[in-house]
PDB file of N, CA and C in Angstrom:
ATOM      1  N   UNK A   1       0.844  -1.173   0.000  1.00  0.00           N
ATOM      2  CA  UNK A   1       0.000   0.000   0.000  1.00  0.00           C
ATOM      3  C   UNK A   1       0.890   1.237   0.000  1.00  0.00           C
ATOM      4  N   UNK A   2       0.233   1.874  -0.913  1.00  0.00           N
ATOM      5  CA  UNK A   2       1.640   3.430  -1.232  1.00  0.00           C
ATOM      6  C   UNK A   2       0.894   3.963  -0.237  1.00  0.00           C
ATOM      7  N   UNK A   3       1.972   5.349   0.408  1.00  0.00           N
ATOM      8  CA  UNK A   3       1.682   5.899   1.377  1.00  0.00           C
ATOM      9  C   UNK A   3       0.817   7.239   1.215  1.00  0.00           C
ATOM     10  N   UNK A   4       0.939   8.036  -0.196  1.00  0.00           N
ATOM     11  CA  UNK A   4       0.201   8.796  -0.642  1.00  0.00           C
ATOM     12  C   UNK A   4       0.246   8.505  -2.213  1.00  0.00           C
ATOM     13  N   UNK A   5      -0.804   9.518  -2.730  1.00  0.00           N
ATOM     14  CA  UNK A   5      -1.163   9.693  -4.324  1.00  0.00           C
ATOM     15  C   UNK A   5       0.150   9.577  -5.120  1.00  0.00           C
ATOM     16  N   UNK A   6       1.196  10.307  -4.525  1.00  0.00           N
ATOM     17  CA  UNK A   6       2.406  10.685  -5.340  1.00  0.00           C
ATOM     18  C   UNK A   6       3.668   9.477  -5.358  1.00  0.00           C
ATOM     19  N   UNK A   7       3.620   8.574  -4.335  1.00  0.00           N
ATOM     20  CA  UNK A   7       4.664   7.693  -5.100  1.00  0.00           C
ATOM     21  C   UNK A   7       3.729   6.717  -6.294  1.00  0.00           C
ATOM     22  N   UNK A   8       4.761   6.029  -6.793  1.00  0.00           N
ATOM     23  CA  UNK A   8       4.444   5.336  -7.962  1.00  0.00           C
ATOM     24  C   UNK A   8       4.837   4.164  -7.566  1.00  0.00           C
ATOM     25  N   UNK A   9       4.310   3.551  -6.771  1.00  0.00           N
ATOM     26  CA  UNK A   9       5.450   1.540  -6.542  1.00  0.00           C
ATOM     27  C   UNK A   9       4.136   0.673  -7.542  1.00  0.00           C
ATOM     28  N   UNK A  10       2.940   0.949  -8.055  1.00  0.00           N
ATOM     29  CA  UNK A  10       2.588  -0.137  -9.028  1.00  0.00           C
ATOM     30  C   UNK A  10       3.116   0.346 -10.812  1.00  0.00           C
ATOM     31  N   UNK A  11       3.623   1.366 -10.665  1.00  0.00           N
ATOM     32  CA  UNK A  11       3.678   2.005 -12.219  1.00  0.00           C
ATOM     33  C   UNK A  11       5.288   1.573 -12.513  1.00  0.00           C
ATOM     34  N   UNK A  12       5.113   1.332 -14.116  1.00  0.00           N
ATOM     35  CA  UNK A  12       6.724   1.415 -14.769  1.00  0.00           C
ATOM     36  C   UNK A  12       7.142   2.185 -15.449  1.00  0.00           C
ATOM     37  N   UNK A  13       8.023   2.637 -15.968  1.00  0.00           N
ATOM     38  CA  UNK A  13       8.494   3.758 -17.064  1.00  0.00           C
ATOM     39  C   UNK A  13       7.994   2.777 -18.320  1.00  0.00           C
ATOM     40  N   UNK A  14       7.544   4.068 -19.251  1.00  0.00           N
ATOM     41  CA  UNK A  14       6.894   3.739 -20.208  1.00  0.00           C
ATOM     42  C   UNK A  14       7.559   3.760 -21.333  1.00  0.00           C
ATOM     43  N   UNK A  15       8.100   2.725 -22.393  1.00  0.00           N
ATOM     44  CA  UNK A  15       8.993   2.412 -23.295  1.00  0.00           C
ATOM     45  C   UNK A  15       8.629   3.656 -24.632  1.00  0.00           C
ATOM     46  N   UNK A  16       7.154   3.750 -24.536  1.00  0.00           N
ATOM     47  CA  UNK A  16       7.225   4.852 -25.379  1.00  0.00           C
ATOM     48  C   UNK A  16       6.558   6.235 -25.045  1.00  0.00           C
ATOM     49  N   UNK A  17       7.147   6.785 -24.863  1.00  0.00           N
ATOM     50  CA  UNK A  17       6.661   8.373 -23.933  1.00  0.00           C
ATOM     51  C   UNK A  17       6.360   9.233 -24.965  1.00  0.00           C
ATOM     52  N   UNK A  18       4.831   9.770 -24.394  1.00  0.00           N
ATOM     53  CA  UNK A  18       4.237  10.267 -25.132  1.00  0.00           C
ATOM     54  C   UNK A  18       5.773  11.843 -25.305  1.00  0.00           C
ATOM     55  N   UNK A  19       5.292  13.019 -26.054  1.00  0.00           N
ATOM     56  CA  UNK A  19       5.995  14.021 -26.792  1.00  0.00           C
ATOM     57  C   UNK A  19       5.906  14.758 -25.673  1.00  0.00           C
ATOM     58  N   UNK A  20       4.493  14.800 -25.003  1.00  0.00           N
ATOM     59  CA  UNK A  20       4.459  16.155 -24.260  1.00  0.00           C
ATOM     60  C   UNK A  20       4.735  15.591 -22.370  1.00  0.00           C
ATOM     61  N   UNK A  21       5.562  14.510 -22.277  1.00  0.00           N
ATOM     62  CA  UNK A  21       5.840  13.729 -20.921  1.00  0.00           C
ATOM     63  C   UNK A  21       5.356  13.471 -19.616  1.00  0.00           C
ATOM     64  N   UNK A  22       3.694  13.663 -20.343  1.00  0.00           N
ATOM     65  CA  UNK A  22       2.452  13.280 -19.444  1.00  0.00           C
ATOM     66  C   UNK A  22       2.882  12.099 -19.015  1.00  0.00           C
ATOM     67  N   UNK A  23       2.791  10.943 -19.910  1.00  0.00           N
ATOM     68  CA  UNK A  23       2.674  10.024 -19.306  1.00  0.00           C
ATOM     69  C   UNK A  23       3.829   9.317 -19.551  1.00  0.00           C
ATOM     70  N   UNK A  24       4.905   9.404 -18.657  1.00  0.00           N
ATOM     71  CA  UNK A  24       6.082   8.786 -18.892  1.00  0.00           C
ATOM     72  C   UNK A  24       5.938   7.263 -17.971  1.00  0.00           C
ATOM     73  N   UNK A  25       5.238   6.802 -17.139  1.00  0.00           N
ATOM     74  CA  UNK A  25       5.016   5.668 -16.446  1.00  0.00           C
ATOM     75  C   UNK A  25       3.622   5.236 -16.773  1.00  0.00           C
ATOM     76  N   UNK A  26       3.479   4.101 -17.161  1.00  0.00           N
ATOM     77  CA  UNK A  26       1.931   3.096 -17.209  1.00  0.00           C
ATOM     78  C   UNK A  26       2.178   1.967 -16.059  1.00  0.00           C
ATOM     79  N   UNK A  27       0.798   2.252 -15.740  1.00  0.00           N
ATOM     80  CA  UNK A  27       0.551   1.035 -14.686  1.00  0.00           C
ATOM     81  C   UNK A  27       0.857  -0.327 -15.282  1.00  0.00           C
ATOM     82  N   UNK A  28       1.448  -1.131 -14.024  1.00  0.00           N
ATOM     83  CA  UNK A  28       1.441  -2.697 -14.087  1.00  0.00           C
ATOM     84  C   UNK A  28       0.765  -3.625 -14.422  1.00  0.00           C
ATOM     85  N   UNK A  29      -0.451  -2.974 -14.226  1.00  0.00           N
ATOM     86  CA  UNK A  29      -1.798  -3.875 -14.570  1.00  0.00           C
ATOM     87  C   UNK A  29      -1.849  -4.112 -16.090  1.00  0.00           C
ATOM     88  N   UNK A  30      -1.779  -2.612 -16.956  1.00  0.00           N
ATOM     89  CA  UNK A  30      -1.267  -3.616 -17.991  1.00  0.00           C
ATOM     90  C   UNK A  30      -0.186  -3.953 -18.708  1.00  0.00           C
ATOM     91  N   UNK A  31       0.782  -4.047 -17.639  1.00  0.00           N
ATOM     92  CA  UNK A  31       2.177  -4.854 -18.243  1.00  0.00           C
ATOM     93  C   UNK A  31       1.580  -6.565 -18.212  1.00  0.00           C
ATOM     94  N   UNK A  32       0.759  -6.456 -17.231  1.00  0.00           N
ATOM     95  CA  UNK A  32       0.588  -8.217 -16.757  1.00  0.00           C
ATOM     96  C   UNK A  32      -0.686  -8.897 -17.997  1.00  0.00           C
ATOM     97  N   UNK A  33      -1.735  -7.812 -18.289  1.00  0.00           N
ATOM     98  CA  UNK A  33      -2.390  -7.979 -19.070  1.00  0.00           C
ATOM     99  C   UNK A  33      -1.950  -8.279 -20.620  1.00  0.00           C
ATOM    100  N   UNK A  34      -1.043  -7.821 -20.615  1.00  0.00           N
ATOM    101  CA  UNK A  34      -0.659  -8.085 -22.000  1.00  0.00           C
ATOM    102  C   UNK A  34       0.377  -9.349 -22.138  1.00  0.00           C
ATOM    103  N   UNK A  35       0.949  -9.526 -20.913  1.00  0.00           N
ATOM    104  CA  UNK A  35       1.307 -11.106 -20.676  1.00  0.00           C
ATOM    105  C   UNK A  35       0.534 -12.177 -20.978  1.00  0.00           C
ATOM    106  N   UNK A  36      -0.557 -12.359 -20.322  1.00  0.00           N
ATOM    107  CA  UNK A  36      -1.508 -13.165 -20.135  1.00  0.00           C
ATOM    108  C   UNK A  36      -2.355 -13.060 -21.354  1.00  0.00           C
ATOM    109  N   UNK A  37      -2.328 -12.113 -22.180  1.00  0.00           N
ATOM    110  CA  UNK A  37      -2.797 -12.108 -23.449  1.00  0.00           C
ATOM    111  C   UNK A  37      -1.986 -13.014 -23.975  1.00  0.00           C
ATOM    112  N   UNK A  38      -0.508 -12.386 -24.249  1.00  0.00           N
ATOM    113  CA  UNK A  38       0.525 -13.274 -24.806  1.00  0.00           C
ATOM    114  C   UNK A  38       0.063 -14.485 -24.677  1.00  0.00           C
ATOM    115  N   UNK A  39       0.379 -15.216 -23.557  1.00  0.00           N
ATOM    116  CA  UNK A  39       0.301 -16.922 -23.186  1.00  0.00           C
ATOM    117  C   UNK A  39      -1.335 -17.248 -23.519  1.00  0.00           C
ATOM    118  N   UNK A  40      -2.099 -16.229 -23.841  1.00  0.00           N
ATOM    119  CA  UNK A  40      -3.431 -16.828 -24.402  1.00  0.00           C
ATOM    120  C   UNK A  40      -3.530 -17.220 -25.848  1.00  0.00           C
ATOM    121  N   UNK A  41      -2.567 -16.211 -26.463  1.00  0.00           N
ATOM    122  CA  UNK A  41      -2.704 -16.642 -27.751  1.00  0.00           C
ATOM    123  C   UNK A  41      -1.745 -16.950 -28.381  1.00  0.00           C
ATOM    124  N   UNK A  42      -0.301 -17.555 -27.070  1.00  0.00           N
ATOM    125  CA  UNK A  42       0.646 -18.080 -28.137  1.00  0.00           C
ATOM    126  C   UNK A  42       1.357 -17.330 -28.923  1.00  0.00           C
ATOM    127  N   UNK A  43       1.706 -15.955 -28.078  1.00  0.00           N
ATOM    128  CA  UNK A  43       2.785 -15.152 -28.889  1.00  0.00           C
ATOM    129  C   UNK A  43       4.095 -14.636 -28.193  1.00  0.00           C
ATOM    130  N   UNK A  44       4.380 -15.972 -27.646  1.00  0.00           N
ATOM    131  CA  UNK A  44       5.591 -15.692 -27.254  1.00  0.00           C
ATOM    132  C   UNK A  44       7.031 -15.856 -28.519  1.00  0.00           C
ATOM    133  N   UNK A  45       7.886 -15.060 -27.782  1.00  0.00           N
ATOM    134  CA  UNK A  45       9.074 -14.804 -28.324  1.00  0.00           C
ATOM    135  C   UNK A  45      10.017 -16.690 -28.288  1.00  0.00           C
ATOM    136  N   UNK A  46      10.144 -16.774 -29.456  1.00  0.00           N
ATOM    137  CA  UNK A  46      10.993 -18.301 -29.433  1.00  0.00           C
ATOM    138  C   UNK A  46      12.398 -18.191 -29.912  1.00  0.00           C
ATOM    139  N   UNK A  47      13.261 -19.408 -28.947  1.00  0.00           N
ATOM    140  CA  UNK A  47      14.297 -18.988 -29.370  1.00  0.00           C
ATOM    141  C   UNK A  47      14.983 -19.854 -30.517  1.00  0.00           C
ATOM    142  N   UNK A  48      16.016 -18.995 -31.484  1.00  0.00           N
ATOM    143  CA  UNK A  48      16.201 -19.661 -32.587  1.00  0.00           C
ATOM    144  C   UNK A  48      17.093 -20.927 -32.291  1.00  0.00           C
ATOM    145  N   UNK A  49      17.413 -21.769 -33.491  1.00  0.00           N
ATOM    146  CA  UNK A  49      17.979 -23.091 -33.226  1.00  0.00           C
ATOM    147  C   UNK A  49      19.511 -23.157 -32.885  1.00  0.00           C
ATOM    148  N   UNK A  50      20.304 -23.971 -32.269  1.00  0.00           N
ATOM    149  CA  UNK A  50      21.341 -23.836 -31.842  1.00  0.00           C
ATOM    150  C   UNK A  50      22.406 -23.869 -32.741  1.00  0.00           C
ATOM    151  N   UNK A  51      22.092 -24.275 -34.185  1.00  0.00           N
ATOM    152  CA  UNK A  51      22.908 -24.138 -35.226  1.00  0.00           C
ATOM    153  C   UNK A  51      22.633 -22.735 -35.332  1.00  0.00           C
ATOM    154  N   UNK A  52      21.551 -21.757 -35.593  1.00  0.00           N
ATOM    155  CA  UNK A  52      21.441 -20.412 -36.084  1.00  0.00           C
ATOM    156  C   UNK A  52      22.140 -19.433 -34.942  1.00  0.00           C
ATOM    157  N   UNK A  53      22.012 -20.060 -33.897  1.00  0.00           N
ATOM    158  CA  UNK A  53      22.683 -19.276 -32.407  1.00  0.00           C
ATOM    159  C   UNK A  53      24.417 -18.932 -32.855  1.00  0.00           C
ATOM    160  N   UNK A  54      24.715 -20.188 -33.015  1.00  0.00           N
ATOM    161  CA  UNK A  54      26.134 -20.669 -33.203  1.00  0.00           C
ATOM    162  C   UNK A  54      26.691 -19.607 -34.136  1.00  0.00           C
ATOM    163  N   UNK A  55      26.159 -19.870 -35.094  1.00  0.00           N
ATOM    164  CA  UNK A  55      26.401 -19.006 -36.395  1.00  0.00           C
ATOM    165  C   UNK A  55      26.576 -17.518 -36.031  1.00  0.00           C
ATOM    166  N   UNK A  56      25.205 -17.233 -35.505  1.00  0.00           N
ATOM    167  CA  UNK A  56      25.399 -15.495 -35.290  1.00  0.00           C
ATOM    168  C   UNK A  56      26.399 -15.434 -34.364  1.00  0.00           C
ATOM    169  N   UNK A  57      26.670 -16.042 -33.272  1.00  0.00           N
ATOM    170  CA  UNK A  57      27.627 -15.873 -32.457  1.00  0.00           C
ATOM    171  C   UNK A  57      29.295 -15.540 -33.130  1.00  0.00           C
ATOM    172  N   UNK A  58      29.014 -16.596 -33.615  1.00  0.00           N
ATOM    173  CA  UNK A  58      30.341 -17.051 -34.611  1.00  0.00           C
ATOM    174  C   UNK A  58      30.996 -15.333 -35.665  1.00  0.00           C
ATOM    175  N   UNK A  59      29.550 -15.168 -36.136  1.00  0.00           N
ATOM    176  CA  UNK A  59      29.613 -14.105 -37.218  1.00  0.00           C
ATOM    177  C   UNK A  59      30.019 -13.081 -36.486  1.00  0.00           C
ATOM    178  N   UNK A  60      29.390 -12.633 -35.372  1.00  0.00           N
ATOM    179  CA  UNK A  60      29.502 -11.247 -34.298  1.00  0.00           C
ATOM    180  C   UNK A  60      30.673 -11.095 -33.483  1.00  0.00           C
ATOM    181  N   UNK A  61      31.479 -12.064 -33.267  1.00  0.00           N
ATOM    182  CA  UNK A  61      32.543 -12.531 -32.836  1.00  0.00           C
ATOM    183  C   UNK A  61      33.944 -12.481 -33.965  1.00  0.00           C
ATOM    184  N   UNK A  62      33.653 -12.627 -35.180  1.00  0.00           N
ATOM    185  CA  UNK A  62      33.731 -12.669 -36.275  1.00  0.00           C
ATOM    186  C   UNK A  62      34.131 -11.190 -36.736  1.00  0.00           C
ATOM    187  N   UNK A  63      33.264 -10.467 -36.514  1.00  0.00           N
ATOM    188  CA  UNK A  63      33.562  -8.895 -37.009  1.00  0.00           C
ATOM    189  C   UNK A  63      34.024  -8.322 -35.980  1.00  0.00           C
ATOM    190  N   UNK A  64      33.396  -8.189 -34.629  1.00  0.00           N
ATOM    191  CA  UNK A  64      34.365  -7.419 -33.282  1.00  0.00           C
ATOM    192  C   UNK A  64      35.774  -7.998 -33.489  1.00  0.00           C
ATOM    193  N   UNK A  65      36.107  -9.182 -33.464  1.00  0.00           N
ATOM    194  CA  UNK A  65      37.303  -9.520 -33.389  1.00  0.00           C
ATOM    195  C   UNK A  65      38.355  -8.337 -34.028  1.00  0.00           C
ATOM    196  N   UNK A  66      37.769  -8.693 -35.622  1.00  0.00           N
ATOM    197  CA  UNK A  66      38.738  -7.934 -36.785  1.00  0.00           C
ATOM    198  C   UNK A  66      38.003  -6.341 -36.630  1.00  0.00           C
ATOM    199  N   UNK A  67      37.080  -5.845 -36.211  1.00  0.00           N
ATOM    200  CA  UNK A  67      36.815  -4.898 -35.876  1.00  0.00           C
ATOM    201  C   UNK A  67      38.022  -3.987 -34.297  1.00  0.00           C
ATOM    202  N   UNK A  68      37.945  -4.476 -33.447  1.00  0.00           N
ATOM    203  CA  UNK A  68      39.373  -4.085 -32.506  1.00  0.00           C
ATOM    204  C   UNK A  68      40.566  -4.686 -33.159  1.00  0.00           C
ATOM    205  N   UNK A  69      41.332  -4.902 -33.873  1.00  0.00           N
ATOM    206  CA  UNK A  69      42.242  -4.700 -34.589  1.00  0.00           C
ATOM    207  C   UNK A  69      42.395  -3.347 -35.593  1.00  0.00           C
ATOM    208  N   UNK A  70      41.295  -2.807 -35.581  1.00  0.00           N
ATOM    209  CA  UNK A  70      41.709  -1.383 -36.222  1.00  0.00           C
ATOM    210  C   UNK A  70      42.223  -0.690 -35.248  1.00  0.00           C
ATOM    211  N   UNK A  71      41.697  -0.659 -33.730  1.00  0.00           N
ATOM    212  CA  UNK A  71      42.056   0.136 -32.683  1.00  0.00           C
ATOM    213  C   UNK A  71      43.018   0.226 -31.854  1.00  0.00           C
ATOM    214  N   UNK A  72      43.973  -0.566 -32.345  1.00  0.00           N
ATOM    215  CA  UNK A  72      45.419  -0.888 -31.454  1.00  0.00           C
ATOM    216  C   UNK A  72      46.301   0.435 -31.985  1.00  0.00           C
ATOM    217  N   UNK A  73      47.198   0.752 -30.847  1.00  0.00           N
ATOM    218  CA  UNK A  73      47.910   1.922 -30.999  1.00  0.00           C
ATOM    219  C   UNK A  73      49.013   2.018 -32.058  1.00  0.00           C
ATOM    220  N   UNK A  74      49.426   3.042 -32.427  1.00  0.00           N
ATOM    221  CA  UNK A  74      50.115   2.888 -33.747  1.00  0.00           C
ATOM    222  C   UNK A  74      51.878   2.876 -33.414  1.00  0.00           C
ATOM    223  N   UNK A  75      52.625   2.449 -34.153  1.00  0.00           N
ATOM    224  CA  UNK A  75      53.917   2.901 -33.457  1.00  0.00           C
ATOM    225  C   UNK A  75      54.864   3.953 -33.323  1.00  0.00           C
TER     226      UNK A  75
END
């Protein structure tokens, strides 16, 4: 139970804030609602296969590598 009107302990920051920064926090209620939507209709996020994992890993690992080799000091 909040202690007055002005704290916020059920609200979250809001990923997309409106222009004029009314509403920079939305309630929890429907962070959870849109969960439970999710798992109603089966739209969860899946993760890709461990060959496709591998790969991107591989690839991203792949370019940083040779990517910090431009950044070594010169002599």
């Amino acid at each position: 139970m909040t202690s007055s009107f002005i704290e916020k302990r059920d609200e979250l920051r809001n990923p997309y804030p409106a222009l004029n920064k009314e509403f920079i926090f939305m309630p929890m209620v429907e962070v959870h609602a849109t969960q439970f939507l999710n798992l109603d209709r089966g739209d969860w996020l899946t993760r890709p296969s461990p060959w496709s994992e591998s790969l991107v890993l591989a690839l991203a690992s792949f370019i940083f590598g040779f990517g910090l080799l431009r950044f070594r000091p010169t002599d």
